[in-house]
C-alpha atoms as a PDB file:
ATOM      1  CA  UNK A   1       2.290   1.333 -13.725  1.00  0.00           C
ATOM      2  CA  UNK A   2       5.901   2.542 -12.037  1.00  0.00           C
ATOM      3  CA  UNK A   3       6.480   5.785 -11.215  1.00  0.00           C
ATOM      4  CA  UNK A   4       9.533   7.205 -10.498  1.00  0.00           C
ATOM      5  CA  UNK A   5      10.185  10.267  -8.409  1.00  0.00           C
ATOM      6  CA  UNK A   6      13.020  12.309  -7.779  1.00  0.00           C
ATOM      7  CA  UNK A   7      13.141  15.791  -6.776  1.00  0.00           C
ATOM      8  CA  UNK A   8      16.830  18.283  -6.925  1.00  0.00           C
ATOM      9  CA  UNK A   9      16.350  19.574  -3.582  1.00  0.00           C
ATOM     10  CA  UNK A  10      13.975  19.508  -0.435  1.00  0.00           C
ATOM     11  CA  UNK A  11      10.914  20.823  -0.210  1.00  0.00           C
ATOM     12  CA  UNK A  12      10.150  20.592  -3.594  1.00  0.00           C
ATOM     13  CA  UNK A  13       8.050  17.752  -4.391  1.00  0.00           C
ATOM     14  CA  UNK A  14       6.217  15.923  -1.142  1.00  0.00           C
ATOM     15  CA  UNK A  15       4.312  12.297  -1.403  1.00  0.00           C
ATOM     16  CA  UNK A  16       1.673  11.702   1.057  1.00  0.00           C
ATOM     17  CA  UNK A  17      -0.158   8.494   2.038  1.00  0.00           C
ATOM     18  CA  UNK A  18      -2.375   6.368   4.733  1.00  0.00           C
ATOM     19  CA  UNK A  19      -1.904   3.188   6.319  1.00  0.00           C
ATOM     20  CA  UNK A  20      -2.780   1.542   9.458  1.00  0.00           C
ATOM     21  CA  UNK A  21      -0.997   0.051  12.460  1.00  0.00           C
ATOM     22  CA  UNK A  22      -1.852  -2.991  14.566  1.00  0.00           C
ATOM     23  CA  UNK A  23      -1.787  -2.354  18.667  1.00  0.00           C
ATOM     24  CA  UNK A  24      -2.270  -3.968  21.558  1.00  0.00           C
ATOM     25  CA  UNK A  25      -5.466  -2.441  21.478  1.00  0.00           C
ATOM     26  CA  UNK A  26      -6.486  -2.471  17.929  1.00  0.00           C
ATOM     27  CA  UNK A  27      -5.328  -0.193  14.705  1.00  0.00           C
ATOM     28  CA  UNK A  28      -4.709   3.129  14.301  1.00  0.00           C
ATOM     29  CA  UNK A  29      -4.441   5.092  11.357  1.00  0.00           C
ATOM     30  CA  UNK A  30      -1.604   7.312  10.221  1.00  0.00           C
ATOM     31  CA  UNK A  31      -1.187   9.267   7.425  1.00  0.00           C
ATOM     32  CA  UNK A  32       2.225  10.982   6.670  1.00  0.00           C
ATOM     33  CA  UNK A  33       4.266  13.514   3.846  1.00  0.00           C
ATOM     34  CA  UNK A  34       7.529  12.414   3.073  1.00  0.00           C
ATOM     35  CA  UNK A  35      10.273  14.869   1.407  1.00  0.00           C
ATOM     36  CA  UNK A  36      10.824  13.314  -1.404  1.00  0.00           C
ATOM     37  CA  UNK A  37      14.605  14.324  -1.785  1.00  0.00           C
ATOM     38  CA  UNK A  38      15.758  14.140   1.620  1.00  0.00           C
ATOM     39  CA  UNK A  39      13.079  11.073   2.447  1.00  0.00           C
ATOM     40  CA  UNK A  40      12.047  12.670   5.436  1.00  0.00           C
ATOM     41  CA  UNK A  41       8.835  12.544   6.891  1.00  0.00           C
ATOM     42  CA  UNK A  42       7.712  16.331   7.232  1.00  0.00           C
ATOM     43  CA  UNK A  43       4.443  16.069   8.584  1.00  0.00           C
ATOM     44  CA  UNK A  44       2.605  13.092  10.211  1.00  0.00           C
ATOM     45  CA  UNK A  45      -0.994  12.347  11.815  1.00  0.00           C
ATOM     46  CA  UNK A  46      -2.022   9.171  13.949  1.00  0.00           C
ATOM     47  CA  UNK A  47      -5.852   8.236  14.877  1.00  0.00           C
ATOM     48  CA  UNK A  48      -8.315   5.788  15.652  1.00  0.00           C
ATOM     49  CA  UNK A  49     -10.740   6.424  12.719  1.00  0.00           C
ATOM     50  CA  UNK A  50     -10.011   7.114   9.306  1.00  0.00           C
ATOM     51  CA  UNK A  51     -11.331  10.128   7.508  1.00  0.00           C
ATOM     52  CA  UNK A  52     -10.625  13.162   5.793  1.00  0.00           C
ATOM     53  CA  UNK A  53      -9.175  15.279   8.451  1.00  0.00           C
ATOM     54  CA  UNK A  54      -6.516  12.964   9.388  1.00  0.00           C
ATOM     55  CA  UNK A  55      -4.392  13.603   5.955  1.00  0.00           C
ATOM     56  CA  UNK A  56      -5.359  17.215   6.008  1.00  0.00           C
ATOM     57  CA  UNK A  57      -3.651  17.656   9.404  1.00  0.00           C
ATOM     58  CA  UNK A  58      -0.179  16.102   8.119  1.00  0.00           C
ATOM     59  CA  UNK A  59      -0.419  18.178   5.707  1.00  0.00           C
ATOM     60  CA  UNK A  60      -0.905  21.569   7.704  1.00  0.00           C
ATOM     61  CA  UNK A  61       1.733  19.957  10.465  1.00  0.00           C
ATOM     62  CA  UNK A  62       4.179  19.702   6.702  1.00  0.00           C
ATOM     63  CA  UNK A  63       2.933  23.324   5.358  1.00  0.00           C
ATOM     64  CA  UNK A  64       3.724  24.825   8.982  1.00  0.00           C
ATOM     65  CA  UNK A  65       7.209  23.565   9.455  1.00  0.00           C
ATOM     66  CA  UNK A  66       7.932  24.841   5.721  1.00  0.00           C
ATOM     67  CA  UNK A  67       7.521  28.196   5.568  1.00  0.00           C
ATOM     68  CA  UNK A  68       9.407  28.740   1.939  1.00  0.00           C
ATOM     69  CA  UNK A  69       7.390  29.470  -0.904  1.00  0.00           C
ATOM     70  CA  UNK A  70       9.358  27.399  -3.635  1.00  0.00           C
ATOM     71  CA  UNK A  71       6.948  26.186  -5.855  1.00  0.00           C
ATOM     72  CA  UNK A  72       6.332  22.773  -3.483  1.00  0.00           C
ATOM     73  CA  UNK A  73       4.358  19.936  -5.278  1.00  0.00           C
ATOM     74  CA  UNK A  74       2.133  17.592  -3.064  1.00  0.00           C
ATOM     75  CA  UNK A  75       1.189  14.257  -4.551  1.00  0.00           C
ATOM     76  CA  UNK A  76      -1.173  11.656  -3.158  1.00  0.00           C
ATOM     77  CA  UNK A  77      -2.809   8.489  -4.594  1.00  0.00           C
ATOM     78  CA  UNK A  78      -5.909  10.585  -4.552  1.00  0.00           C
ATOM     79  CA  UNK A  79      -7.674   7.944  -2.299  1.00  0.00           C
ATOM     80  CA  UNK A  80     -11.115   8.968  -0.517  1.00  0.00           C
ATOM     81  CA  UNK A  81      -9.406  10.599   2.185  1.00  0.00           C
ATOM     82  CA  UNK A  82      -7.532  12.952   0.259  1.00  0.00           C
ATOM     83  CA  UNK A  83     -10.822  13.890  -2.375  1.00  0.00           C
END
């Protein structure tokens, strides 16, 4: 299923997700939260090992560079990271 969003101005509907990186010296992991108007990334995380703590500190680096109260939405896929 397609899903479209769009959002009237910034900072009013965020989209967060996870992937991973090939290095010279293996993958990382990096989760990020993009703006979904302006389609800039607001917050961003990068390590070795994936868990839990790597989304939730893109989204505190997002929540601390935003410091409006506008009625933000944050979406994710709702993988096991984010649960």
């Amino acid at each position: 299923m397609q899903r479209n969003f769009s959002a009237e101005v910034t900072n009013k509907l965020w989209v967060a997700d996870l992937t991973f990186v090939s290095t010279w010296r293996g993958f990382v992991y990096v989760a990020f939260i993009v703006d979904v108007f302006s389609r800039y990334i607001v917050g961003w995380k990068v390590d070795s090992s994936l868990h839990a703590e790597i989304a939730l500190a893109a989204l505190e680096q997002a929540i601390y560079a935003d410091s409006t109260d506008n009625g933000l939405i944050h979406h994710s896929d709702r993988g096991m990271q984010y649960l």
